[in-house]
N, C-alpha and C. Protein backbone atom coordinates (compact mmCIF):
# COMPACT_ATOMS: atom_id res chain seq x y z
N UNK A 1 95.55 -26.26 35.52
CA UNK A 1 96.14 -25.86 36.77
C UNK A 1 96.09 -27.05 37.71
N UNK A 2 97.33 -27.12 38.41
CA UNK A 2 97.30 -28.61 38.65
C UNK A 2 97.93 -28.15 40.55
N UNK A 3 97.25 -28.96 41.70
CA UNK A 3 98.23 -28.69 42.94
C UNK A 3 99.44 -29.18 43.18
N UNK A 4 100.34 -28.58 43.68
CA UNK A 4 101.94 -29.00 44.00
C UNK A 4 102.04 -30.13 43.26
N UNK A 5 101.28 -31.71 44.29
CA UNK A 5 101.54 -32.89 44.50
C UNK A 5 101.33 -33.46 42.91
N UNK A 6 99.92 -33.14 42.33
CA UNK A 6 99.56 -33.44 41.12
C UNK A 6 100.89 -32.78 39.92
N UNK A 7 101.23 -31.76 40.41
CA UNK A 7 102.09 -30.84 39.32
C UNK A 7 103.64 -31.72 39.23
N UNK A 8 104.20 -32.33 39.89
CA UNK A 8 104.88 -32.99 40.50
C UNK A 8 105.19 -34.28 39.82
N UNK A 9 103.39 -34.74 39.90
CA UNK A 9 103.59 -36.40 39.21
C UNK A 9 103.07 -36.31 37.86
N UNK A 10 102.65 -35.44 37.22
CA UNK A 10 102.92 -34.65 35.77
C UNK A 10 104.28 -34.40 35.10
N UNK A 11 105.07 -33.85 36.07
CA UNK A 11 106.54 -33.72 35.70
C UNK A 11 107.32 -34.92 35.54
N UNK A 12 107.11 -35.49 36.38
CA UNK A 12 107.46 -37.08 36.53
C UNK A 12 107.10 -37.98 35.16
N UNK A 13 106.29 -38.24 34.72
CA UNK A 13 105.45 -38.75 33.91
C UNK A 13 106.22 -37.86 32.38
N UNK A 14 106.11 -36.47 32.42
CA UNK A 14 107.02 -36.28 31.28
C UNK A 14 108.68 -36.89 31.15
N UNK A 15 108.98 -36.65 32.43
CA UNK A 15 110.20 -37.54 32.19
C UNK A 15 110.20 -38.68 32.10
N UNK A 16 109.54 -39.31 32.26
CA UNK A 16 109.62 -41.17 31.59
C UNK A 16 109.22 -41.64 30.40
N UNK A 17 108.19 -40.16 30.25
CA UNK A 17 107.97 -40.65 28.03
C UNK A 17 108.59 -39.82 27.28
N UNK A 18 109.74 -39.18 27.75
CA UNK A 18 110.84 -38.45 26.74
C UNK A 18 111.37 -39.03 25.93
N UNK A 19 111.58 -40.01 26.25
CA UNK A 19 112.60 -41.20 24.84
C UNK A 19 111.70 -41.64 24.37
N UNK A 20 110.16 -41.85 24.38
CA UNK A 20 109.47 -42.32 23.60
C UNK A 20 108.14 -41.43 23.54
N UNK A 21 108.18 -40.73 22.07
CA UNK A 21 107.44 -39.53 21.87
C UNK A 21 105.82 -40.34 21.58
N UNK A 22 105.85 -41.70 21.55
CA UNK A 22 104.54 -41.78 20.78
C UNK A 22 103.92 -42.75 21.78
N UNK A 23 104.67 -42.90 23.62
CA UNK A 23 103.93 -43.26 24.35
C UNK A 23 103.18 -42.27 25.10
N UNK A 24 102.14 -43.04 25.94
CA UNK A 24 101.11 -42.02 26.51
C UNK A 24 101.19 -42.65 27.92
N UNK A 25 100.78 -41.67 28.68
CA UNK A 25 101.07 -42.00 30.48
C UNK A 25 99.67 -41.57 30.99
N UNK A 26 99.24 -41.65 31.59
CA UNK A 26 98.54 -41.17 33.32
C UNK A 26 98.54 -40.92 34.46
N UNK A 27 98.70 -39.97 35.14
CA UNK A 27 98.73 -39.79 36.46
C UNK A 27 97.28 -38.93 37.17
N UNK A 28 97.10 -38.84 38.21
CA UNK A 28 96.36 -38.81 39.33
C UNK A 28 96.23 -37.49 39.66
N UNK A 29 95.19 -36.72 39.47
CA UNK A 29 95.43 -35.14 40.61
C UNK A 29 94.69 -36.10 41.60
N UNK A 30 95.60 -35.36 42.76
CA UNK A 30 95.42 -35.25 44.57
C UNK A 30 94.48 -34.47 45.07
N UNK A 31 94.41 -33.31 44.94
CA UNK A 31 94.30 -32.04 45.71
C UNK A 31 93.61 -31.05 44.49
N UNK A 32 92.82 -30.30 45.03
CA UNK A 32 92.14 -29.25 44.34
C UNK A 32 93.49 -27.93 44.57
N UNK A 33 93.72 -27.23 43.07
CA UNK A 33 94.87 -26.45 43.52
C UNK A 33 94.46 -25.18 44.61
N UNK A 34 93.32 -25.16 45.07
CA UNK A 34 92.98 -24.00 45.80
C UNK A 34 93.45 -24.92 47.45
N UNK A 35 93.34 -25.57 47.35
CA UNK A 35 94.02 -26.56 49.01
C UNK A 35 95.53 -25.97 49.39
N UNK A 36 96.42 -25.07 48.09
CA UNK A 36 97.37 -24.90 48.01
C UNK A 36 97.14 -23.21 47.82
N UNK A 37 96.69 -22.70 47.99
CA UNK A 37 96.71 -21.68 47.59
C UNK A 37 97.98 -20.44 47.92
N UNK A 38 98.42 -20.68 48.85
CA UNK A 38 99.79 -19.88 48.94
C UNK A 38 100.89 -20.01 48.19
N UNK A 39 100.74 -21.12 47.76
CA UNK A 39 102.60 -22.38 47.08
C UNK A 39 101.86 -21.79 45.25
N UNK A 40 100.10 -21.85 44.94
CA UNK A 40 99.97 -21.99 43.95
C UNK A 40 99.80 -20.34 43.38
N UNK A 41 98.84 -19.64 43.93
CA UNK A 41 98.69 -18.13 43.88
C UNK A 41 99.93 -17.56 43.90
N UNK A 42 100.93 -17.39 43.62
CA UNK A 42 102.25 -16.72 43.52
C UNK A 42 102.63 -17.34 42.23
N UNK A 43 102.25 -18.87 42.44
CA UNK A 43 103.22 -18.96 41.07
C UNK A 43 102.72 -18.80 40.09
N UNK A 44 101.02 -18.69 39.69
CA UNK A 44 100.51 -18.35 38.62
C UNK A 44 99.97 -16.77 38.49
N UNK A 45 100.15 -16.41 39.47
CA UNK A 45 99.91 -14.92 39.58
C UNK A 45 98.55 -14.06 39.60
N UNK A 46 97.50 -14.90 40.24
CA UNK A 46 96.30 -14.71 40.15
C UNK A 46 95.54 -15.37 41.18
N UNK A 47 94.82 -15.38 41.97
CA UNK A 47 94.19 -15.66 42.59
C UNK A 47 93.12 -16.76 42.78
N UNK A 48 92.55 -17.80 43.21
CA UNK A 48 91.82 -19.01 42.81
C UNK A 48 91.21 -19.10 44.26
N UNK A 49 89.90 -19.77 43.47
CA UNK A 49 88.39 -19.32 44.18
C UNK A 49 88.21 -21.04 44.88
N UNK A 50 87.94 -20.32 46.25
CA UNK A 50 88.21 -21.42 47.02
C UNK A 50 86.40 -22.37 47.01
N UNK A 51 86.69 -23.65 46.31
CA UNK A 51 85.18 -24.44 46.24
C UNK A 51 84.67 -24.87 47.21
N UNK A 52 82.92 -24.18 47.79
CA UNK A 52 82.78 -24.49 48.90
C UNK A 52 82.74 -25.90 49.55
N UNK A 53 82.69 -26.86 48.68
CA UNK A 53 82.75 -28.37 49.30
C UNK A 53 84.56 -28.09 50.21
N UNK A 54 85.49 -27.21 49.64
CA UNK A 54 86.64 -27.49 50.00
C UNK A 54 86.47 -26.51 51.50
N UNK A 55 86.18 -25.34 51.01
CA UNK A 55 85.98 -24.26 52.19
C UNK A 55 85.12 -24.70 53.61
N UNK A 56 84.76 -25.77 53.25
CA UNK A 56 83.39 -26.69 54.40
C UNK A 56 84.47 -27.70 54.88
N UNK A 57 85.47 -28.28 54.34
CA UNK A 57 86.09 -29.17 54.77
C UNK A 57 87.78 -28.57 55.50
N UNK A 58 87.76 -27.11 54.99
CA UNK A 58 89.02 -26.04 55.66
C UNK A 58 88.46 -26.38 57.25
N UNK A 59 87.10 -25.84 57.15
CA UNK A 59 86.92 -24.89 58.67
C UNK A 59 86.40 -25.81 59.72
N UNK A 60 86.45 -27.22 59.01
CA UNK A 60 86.00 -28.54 60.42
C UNK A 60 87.42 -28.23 61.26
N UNK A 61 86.96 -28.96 62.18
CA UNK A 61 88.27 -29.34 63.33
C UNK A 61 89.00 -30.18 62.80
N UNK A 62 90.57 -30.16 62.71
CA UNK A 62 91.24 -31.11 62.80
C UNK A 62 90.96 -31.77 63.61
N UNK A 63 91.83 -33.29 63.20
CA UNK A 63 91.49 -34.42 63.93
C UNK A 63 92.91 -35.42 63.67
N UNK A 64 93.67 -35.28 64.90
CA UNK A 64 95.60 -36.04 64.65
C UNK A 64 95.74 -37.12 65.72
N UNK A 65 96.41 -38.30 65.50
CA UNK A 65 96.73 -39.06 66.41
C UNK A 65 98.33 -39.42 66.35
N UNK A 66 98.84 -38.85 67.48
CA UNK A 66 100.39 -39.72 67.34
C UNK A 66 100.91 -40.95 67.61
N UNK A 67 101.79 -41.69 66.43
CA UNK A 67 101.82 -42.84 66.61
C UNK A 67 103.10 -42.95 66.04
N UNK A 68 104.13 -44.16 66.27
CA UNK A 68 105.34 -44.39 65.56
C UNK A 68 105.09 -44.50 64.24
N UNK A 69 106.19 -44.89 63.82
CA UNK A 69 106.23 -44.20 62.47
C UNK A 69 106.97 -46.27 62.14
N UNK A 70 105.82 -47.07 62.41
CA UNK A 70 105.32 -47.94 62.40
C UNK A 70 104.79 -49.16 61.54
N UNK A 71 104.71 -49.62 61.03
CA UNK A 71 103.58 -50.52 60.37
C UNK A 71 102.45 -50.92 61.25
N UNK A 72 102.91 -52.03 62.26
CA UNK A 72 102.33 -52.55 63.46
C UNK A 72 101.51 -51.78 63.98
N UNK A 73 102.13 -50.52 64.27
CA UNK A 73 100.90 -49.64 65.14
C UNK A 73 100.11 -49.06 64.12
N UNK A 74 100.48 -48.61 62.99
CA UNK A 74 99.02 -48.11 62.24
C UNK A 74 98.42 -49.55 62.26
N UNK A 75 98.51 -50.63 61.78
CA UNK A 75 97.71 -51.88 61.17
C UNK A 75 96.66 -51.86 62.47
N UNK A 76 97.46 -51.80 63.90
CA UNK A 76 96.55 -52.01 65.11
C UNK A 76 95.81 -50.89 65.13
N UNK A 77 95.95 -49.90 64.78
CA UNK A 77 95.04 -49.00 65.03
C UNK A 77 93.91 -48.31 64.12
N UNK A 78 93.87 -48.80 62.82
CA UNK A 78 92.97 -49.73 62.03
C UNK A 78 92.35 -50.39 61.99
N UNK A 79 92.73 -51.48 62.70
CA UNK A 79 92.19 -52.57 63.11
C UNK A 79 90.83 -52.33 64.66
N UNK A 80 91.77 -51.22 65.60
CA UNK A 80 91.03 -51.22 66.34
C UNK A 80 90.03 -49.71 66.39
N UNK A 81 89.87 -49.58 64.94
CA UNK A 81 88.89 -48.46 64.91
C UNK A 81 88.12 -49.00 63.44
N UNK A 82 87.80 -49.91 63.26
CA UNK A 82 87.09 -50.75 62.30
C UNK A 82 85.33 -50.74 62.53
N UNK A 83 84.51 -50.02 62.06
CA UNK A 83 83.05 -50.93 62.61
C UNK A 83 83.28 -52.30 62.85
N UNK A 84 82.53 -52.81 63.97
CA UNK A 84 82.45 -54.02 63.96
C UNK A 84 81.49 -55.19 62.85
N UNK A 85 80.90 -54.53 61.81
CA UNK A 85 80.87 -55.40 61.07
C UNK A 85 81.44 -55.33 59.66
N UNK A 86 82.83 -54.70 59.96
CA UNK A 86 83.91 -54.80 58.87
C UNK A 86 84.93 -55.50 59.46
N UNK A 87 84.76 -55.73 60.87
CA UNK A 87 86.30 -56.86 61.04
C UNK A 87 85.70 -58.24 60.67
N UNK A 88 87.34 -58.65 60.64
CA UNK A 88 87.14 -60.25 59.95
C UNK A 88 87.79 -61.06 60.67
């Protein structure tokens, strides 16, 4: 059982070793499929048990900053939220 994003780049990955049955690929899960649980619980038809490391990380506060849609301003604002003994 795989989430959206992971299910996605699985599909992907079968389509690029279709013409060649005797290569092998890898891709990445993202997301625990319970992070998804509305998009995923319907489509498998059963219900999935939410892991409390995930359920601890649901119920913190968000935390958003708006910014252009940028390079420059993320790099600066990276830059200017760095410990100071990670800048260089």
């Amino acid at each position: 059982m795989l989430d959206p994003h992971s299910a996605i780049a699985w599909l992907a990955l079968q389509d690029r070793l279709v013409d060649q049955p005797d290569a092998r690929g890898v891709f990445l899960a993202t997301a625990h499929p319970a992070k998804f649980r509305e998009v995923v619980e319907p489509a498998i038809g059963r219900s999935i048990e939410l892991p409390r490391a995930l359920a601890d990380a649901i119920s913190r506060p968000r935390h958003s900053i708006s910014m252009p849609a940028d390079y420059n301003a993320l790099e600066n604002f990276l830059r200017a939220t760095q410990a100071p003994s990670a800048r260089t």
